[in-house]
Protein backbone atom coordinates (compact mmCIF):
# COMPACT_ATOMS: atom_id res chain seq x y z
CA UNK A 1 -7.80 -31.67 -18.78
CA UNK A 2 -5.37 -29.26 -16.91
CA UNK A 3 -6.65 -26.61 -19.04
CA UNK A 4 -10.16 -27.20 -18.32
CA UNK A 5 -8.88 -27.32 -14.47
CA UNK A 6 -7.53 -24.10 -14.40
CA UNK A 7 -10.76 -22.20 -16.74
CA UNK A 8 -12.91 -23.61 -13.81
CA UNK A 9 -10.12 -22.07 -10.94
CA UNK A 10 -10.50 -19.14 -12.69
CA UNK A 11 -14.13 -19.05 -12.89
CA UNK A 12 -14.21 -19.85 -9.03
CA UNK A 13 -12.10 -17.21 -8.39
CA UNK A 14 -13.69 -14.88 -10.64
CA UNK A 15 -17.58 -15.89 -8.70
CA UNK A 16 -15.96 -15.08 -5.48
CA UNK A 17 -14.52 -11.73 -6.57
CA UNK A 18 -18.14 -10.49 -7.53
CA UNK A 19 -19.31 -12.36 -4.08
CA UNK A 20 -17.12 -10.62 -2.02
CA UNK A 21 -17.52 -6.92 -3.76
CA UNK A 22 -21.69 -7.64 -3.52
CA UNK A 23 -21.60 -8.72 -0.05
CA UNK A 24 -18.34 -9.02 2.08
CA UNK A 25 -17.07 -12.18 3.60
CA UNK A 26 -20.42 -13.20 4.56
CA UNK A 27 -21.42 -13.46 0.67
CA UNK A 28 -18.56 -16.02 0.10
CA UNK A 29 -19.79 -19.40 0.43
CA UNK A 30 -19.12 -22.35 -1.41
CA UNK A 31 -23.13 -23.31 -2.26
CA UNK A 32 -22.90 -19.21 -3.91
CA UNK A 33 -19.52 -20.40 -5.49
CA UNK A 34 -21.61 -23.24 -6.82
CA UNK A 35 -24.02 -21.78 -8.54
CA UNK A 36 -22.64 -18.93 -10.20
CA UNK A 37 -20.19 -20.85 -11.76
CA UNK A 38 -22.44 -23.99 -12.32
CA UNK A 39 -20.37 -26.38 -10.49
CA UNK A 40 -21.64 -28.90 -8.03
CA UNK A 41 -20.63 -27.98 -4.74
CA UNK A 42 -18.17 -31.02 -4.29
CA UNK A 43 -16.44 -29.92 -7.04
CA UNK A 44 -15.53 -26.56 -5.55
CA UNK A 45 -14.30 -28.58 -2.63
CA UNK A 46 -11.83 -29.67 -5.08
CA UNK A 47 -10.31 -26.68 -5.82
CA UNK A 48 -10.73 -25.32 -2.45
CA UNK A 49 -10.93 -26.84 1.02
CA UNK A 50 -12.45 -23.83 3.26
CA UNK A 51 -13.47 -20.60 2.66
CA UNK A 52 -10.03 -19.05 3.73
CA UNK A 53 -8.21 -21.24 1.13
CA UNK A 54 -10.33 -19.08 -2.19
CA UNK A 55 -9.27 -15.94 0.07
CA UNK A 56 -5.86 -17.00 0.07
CA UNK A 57 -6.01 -17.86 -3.57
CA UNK A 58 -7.63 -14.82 -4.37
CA UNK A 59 -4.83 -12.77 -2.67
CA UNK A 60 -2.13 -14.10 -4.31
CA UNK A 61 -3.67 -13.73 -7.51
CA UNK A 62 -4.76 -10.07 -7.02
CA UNK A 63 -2.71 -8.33 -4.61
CA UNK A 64 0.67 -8.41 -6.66
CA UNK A 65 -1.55 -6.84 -9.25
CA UNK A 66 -2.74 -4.18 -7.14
CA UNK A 67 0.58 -3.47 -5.36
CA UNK A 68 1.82 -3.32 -8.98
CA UNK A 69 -0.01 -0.43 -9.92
CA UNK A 70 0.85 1.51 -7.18
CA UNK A 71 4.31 1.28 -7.71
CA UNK A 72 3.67 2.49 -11.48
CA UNK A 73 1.63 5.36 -9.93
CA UNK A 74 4.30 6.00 -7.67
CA UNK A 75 7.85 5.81 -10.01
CA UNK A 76 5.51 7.78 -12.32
CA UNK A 77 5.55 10.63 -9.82
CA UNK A 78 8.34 13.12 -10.01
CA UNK A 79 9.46 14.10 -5.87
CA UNK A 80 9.08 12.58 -2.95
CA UNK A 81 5.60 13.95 -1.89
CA UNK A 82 4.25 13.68 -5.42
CA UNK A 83 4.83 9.43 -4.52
CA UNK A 84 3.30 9.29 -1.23
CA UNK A 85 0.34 11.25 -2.75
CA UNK A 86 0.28 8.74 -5.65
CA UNK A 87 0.90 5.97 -2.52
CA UNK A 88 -2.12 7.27 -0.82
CA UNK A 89 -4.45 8.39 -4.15
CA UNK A 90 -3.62 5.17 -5.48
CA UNK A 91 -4.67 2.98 -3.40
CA UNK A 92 -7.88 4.62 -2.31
CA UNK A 93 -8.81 4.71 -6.12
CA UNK A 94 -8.29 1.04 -6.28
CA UNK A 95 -11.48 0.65 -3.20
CA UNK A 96 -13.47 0.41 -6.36
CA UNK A 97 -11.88 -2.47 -8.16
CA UNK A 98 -13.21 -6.07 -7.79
CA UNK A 99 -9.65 -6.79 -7.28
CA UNK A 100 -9.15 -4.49 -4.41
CA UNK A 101 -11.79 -5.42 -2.80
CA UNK A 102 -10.99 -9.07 -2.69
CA UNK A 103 -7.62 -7.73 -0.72
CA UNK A 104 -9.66 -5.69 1.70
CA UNK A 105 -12.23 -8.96 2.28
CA UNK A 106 -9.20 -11.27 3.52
CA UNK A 107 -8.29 -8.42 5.81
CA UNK A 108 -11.68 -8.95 7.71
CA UNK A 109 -11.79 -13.18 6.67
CA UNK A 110 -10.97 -15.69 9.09
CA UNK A 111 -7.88 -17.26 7.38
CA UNK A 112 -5.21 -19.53 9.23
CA UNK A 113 -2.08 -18.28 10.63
CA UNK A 114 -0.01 -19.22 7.46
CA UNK A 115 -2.64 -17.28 4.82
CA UNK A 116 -2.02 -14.06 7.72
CA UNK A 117 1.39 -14.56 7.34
CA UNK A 118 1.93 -13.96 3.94
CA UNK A 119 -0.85 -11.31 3.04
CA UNK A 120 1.35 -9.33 5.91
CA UNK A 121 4.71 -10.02 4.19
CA UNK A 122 2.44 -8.79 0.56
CA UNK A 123 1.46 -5.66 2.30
CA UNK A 124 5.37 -5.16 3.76
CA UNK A 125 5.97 -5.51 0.12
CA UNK A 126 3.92 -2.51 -0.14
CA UNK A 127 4.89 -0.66 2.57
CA UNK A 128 8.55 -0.57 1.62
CA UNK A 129 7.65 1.01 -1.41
CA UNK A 130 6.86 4.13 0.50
CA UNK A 131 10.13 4.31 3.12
CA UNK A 132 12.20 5.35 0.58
CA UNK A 133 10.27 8.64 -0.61
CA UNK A 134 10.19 9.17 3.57
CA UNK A 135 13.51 8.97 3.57
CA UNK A 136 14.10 11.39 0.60
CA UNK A 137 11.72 13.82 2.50
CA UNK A 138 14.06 13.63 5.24
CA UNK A 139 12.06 11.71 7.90
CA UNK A 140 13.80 10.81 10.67
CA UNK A 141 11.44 7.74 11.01
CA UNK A 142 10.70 6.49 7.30
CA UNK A 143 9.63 2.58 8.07
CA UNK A 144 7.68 3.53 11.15
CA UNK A 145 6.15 6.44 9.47
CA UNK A 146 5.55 4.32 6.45
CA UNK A 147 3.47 1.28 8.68
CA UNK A 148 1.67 4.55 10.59
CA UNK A 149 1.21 5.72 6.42
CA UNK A 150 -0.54 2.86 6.14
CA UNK A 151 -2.45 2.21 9.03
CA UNK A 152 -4.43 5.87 7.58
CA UNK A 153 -4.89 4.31 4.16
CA UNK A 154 -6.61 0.89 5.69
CA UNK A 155 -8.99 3.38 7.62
CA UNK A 156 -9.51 5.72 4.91
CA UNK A 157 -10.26 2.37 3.08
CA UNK A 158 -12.67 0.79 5.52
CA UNK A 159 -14.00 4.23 5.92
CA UNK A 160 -15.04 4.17 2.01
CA UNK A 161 -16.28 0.81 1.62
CA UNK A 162 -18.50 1.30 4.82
CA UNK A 163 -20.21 3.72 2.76
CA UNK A 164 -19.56 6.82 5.12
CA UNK A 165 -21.67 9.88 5.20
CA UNK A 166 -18.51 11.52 3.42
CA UNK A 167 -18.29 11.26 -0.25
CA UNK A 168 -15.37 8.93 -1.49
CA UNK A 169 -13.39 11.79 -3.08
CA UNK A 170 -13.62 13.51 0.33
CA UNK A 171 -11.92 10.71 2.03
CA UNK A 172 -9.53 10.55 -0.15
CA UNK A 173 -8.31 13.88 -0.48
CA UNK A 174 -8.33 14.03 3.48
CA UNK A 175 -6.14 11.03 3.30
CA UNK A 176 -3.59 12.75 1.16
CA UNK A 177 -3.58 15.84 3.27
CA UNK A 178 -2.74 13.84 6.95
CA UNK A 179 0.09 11.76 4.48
CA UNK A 180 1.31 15.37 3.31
CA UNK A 181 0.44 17.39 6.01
CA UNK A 182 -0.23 15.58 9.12
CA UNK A 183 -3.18 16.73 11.18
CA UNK A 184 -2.05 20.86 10.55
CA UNK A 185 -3.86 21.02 6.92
């Protein structure tokens, strides 16, 4: 029985992956959630009771996933500005993964104070992983620099997934230049 429990979890988180990368926030409902996974709708209540609860779900499952592979890109890179590129690169390669985009949805979702809570102390996570390499650079700065790091990845990344009149690789490459470079080139 718990086994069958947690294929059907999976299944209803799985549904509103492909819900949220087809159509945003808007596309995550529970009578979708229904029927692509065949489930009456009171039964997804069971799992979940509100929309932010499968975001929250979702984020736990995926972003330690995601933030692990940028830390492999990163401890794969040899100095200091070869791991804020692979910071950067990394990240804005992942805008493409069903995975990713679940963590970018609960950015925009309406989720309760608690869910905010921890997706911020998740993306600290993250954001620590680039203060040291600051600090190797020599940056007077490194943690503010490294929130500031990231506040040009989230709008490279919002940037992307609205589709922009700029091609993805574009955006991308400019976002490793301003990490690099700042605004001189």
């Amino acid at each position: 029985m718990a086994e069958h429990r947690t294929m059907q979890r999976s299944a209803l988180l799985d549904a509103a992956r492909a819900l949220l990368s087809e159509g945003g926030t808007e596309a995550l409902t529970f009578p979708a959630l229904a029927e692509r996974t065949g489930l009456a709708r009171s039964s997804v209540y069971e799992y979940f009771r509100s929309r932010g609860a499968v975001v929250e779900a979702l984020c736990a499952a995926d972003f330690p996933v995601w933030a692990a592979e940028v830390e492999a890109a990163m401890q794969a890179a040899e100095s200091p500005a070869d791991k804020i590129e692979a910071y950067v690169r990394t990240q804005l390669t992942l805008v493409g993964d069903r995975r990713h985009r679940a963590v970018v949805a609960i950015s925009a979702g309406e989720l309760d104070a608690g869910a905010r809570e921890k997706i911020r102390a998740a993306h600290g996570g993250l954001i620590a992983m680039i203060v040291a390499a600051l600090g190797d650079l020599g940056h007077p700065e490194p943690r503010l620099t490294a929130v500031l790091l990231q506040g040009v990845v989230d709008a490279a990344v919002r940037r992307i997934e609205l589709g922009a009149a700029e091609v993805p690789a574009a955006i991308v490459d400019t976002a490793v230049a301003i990490a690099l470079h700042g605004v001189t080139g």
